[in-house]
Protein backbone atom coordinates (compact mmCIF):
# COMPACT_ATOMS: atom_id res chain seq x y z
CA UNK A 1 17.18 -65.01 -7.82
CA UNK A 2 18.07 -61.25 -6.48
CA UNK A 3 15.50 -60.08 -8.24
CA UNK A 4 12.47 -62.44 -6.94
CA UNK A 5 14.04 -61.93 -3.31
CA UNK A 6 12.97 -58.31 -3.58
CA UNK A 7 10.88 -58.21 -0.79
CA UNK A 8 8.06 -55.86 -2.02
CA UNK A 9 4.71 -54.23 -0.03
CA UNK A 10 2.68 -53.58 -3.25
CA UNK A 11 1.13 -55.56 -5.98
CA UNK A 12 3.84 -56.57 -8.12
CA UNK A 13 4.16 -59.07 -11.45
CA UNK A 14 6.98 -59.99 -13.50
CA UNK A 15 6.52 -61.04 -17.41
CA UNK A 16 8.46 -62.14 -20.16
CA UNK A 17 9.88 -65.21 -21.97
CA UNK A 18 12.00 -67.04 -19.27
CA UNK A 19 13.11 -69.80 -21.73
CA UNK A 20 12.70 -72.42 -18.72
CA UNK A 21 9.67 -75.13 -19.85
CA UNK A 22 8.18 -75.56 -16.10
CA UNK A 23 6.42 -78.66 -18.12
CA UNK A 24 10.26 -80.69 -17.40
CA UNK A 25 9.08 -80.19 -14.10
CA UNK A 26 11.34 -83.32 -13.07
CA UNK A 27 14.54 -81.79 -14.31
CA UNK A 28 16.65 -79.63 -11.37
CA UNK A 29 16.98 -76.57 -12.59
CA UNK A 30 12.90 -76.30 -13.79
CA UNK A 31 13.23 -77.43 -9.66
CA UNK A 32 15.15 -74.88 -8.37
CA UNK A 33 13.64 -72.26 -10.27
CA UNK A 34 10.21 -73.16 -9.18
CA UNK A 35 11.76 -72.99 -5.73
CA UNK A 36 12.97 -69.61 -6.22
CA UNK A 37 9.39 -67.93 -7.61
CA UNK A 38 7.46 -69.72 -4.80
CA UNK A 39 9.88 -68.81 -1.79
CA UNK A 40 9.55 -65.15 -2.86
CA UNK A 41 6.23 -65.01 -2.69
CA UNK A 42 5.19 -65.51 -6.30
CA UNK A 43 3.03 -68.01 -8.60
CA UNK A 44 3.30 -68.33 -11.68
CA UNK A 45 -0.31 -67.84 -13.54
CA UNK A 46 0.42 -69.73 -17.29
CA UNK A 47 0.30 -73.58 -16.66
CA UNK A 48 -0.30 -74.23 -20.48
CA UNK A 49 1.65 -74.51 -23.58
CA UNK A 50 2.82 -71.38 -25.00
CA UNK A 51 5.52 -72.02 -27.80
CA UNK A 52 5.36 -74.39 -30.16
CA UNK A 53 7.41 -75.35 -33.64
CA UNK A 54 7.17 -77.49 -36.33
CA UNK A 55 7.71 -81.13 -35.22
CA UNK A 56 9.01 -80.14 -31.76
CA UNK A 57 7.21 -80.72 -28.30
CA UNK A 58 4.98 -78.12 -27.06
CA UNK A 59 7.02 -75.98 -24.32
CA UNK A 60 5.73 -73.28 -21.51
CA UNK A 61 8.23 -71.02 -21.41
CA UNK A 62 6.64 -67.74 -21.20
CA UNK A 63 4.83 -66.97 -18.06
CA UNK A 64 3.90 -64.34 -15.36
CA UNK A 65 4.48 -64.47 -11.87
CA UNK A 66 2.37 -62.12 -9.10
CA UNK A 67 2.97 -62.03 -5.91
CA UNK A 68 -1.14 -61.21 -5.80
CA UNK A 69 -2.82 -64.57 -6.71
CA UNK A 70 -5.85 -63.62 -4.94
CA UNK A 71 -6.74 -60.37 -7.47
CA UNK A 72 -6.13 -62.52 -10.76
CA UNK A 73 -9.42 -62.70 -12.55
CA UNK A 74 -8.59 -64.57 -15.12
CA UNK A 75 -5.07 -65.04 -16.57
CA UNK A 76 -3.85 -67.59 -20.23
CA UNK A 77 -2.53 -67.32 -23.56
CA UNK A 78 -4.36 -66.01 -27.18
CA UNK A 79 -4.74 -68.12 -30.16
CA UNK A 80 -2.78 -65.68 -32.37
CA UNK A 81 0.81 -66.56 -32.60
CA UNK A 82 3.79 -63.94 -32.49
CA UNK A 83 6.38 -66.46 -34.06
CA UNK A 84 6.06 -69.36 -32.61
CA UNK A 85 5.10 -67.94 -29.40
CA UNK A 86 1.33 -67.47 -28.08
CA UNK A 87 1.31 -64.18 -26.34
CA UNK A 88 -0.02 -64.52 -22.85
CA UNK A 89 -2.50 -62.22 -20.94
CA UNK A 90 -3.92 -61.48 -16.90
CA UNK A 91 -7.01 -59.91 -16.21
CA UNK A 92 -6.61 -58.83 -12.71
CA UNK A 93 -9.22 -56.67 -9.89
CA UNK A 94 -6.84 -53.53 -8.55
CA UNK A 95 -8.23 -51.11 -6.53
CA UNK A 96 -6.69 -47.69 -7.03
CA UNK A 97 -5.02 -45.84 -3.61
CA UNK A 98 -7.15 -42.52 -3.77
CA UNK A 99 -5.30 -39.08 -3.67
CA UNK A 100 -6.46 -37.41 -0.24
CA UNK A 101 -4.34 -34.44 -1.10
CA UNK A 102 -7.02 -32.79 -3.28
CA UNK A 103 -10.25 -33.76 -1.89
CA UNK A 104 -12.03 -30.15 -3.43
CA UNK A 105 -9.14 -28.67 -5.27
CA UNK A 106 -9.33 -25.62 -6.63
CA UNK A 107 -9.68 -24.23 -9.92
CA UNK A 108 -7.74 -21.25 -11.78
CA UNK A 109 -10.14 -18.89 -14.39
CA UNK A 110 -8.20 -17.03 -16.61
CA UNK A 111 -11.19 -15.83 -18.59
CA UNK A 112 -14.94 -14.88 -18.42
CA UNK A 113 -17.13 -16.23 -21.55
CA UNK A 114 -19.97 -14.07 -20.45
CA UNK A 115 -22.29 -12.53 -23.28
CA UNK A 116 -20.95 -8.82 -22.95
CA UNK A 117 -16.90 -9.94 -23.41
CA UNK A 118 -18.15 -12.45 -26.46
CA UNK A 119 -20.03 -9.82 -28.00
CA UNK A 120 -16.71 -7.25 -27.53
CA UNK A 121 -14.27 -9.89 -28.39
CA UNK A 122 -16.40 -10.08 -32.31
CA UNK A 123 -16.13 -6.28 -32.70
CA UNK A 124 -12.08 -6.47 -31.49
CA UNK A 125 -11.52 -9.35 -33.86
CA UNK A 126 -13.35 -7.75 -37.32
CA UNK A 127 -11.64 -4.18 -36.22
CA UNK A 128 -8.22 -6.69 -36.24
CA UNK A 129 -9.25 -8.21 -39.61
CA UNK A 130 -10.14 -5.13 -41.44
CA UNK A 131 -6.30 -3.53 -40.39
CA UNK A 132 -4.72 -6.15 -41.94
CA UNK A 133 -5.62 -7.45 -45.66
CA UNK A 134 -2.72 -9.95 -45.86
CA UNK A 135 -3.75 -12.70 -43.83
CA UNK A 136 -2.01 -15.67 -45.79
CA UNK A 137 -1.51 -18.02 -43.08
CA UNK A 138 -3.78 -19.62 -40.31
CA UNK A 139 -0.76 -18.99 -37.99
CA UNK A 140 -1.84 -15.46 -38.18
CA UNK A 141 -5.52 -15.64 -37.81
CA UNK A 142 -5.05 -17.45 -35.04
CA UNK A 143 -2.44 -14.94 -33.62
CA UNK A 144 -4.60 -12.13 -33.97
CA UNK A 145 -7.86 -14.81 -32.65
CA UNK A 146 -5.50 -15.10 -29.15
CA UNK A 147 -5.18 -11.35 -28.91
CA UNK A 148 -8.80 -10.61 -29.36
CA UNK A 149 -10.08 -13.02 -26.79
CA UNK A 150 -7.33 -11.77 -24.29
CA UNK A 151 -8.52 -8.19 -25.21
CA UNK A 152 -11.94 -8.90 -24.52
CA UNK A 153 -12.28 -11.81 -21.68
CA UNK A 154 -9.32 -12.49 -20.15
CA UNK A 155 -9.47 -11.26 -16.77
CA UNK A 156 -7.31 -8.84 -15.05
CA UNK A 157 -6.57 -11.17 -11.64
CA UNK A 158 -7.50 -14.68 -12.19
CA UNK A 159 -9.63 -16.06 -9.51
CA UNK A 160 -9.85 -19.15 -7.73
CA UNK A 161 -13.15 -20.94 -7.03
CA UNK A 162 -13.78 -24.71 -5.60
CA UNK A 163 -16.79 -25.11 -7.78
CA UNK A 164 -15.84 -28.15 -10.24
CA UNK A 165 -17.07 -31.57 -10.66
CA UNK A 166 -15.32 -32.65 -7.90
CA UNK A 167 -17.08 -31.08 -5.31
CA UNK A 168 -20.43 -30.91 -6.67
CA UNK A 169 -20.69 -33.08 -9.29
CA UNK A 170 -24.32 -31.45 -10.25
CA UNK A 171 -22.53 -28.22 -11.07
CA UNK A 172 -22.75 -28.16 -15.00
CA UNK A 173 -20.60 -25.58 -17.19
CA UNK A 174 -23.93 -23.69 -17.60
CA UNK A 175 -24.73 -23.02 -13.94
CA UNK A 176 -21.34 -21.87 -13.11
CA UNK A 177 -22.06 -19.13 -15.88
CA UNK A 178 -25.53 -18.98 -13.96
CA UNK A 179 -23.42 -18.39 -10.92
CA UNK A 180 -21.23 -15.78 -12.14
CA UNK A 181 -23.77 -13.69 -13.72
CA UNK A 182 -25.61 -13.88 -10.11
CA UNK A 183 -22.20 -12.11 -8.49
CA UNK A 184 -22.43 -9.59 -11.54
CA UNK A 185 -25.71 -8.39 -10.80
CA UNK A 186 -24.66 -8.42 -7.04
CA UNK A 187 -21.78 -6.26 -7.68
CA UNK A 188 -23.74 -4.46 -9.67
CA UNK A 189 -26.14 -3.61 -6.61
CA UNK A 190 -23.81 -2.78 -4.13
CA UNK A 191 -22.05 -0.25 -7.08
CA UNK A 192 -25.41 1.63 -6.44
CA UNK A 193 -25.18 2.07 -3.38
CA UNK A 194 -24.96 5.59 -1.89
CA UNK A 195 -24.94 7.74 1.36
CA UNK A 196 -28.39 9.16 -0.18
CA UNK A 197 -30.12 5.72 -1.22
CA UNK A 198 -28.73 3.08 1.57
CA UNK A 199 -30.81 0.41 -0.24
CA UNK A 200 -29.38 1.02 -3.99
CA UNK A 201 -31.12 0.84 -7.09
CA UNK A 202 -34.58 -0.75 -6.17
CA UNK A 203 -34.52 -2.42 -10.16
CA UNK A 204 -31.21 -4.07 -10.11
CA UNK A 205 -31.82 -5.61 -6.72
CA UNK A 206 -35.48 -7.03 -7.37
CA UNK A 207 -33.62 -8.48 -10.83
CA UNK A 208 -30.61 -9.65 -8.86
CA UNK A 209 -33.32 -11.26 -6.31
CA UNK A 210 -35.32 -12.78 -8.73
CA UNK A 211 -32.08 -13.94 -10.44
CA UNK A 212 -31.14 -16.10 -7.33
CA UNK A 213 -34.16 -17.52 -6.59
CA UNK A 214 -34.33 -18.87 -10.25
CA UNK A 215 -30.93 -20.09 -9.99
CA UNK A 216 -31.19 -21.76 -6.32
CA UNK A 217 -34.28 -23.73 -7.70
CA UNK A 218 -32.26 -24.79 -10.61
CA UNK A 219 -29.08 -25.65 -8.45
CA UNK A 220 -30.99 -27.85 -5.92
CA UNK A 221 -33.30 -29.60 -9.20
CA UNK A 222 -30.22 -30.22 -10.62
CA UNK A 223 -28.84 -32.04 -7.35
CA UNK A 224 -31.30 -33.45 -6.95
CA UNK A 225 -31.55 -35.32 -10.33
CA UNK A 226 -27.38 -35.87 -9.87
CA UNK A 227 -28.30 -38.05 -6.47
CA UNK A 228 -31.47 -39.91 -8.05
CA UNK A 229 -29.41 -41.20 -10.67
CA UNK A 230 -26.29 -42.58 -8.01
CA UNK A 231 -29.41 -44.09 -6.37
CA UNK A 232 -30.68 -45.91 -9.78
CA UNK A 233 -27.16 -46.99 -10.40
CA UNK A 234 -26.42 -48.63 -7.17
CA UNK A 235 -30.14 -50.29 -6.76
CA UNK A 236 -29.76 -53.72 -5.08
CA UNK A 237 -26.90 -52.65 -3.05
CA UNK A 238 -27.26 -51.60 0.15
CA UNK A 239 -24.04 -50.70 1.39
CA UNK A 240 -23.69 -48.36 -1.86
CA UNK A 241 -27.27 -46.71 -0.71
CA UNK A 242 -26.10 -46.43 3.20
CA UNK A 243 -22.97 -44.22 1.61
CA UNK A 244 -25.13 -42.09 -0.30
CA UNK A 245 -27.55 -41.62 2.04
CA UNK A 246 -25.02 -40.92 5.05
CA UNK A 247 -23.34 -38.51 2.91
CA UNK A 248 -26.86 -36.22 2.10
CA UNK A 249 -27.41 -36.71 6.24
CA UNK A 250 -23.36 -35.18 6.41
CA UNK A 251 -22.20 -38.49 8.55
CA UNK A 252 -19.90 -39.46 5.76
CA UNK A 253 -16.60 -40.54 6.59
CA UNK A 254 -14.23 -37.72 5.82
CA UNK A 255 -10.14 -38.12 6.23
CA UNK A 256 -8.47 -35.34 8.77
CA UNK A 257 -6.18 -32.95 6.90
CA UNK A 258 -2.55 -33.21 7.54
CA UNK A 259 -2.51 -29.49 8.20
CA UNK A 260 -4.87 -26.57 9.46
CA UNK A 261 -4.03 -23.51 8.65
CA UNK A 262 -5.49 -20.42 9.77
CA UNK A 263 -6.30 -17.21 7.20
């Protein structure tokens, strides 16, 4: 009875064998018991038989009891037996609280894959192999694996970027290379830049422009194929296409952060 009168503000169901047959409905304690689940709030979702044994009358003494009738798709027992008891099941609709406190988090890279460090991490990783001849265990290939990929890719100062599938969805593991090789040739610009030649190496910067045009076609193709598809999947539904639309034309409804702060 404590337990029932646990006055609870979420979606809550309790589940077991309670060894009370709610079929002897006209006996007092199946009464009081009833009057105990219902007063708290709860209903009890098996109505049918659900253990049963030789030459004995059919009882219901397993059940479960939600204080959520209303999101109980479908709810009854299965025909195979555990012992002599049918084990009972509830299907029910639950929509999940979303997490507002990482709306675009963002993510830590330890190391760049590019094809330079790939291409250095091979030549680290035979030197490594030729040194030593007694390699008798994968626990030391893979040792000496780790320390060649550190060697060759792992960055000095990990950065931070907000570029995941959270945020933009479209961005595939293959543009954010795209992405970082743009910044390379970038740097790689502004490295040539002297007090004699203001404007750098003409070379690097036409390939460094001709780099980001390529790669701003390809980021807005492949945005725009991400947002053609979320309009084939929610065809027929107009609310759905209102939110998608609303949220290209930047009127989508956005939640306030707790906190502002300032850098």
């Amino acid at each position: 009875k404590q337990w029932y009168q646990r006055r609870v503000a979420i979606t809550a169901g309790i589940m077991g064998d309670f060894n009370i047959n709610l079929h002897n409905c006209h006996l007092s304690n199946v009464r009081e018991y009833e009057e105990i689940i219902v007063s708290s709030g709860y209903h009890p979702l098996i109505s049918i038989a659900t253990h049963s044994q030789p030459h004995c009358t059919k009882t219901c003494i397993d059940n479960i009891h939600t204080n959520s009738s209303d999101s109980v798709v479908r709810s009854g027992t299965l025909l195979d037996k555990l012992a002599h008891h049918s084990p009972i099941f509830q299907l029910s609709l639950i929509k999940l609280l979303k997490d507002t406190s990482a709306q675009n988090p963002k993510i830590t890279i330890c190391y760049d894959y590019n094809k330079e460090n790939v291409d250095k991490f091979g030549i680290i990783l035979n030197k490594k192999l030729e040194e030593v001849n007694d390699i008798t265990s994968f626990e030391k290939f893979s040792n000496l694996y780790q320390l060649s990929i550190d060697e060759a890719c792992k960055l000095d100062v990990p950065k931070t970027t907000k570029r995941n599938k959270v945020s933009n969805p479209w961005i595939t593991k293959g543009l954010i290379n795209a992405i970082e090789k743009k910044h390379r040739l970038l740097k790689l610009w502004k490295k040539s830049i002297t007090n004699r030649n203001k404007n750098g190496d003409v070379d690097i910067y036409r390939k460094f422009s001709e780099y980001r045009k390529m790669l701003k076609q390809l980021i807005y193709s492949a945005k725009k194929k991400h947002y053609l598809n979320k309009f084939e999947e929610c065809h027929g539904n107009k609310k759905k296409t209102w939110e998608i639309i609303n949220k290209l034309r930047g009127k989508s409804k956005s939640t306030m952060a707790s906190s502002i702060r300032i850098d």
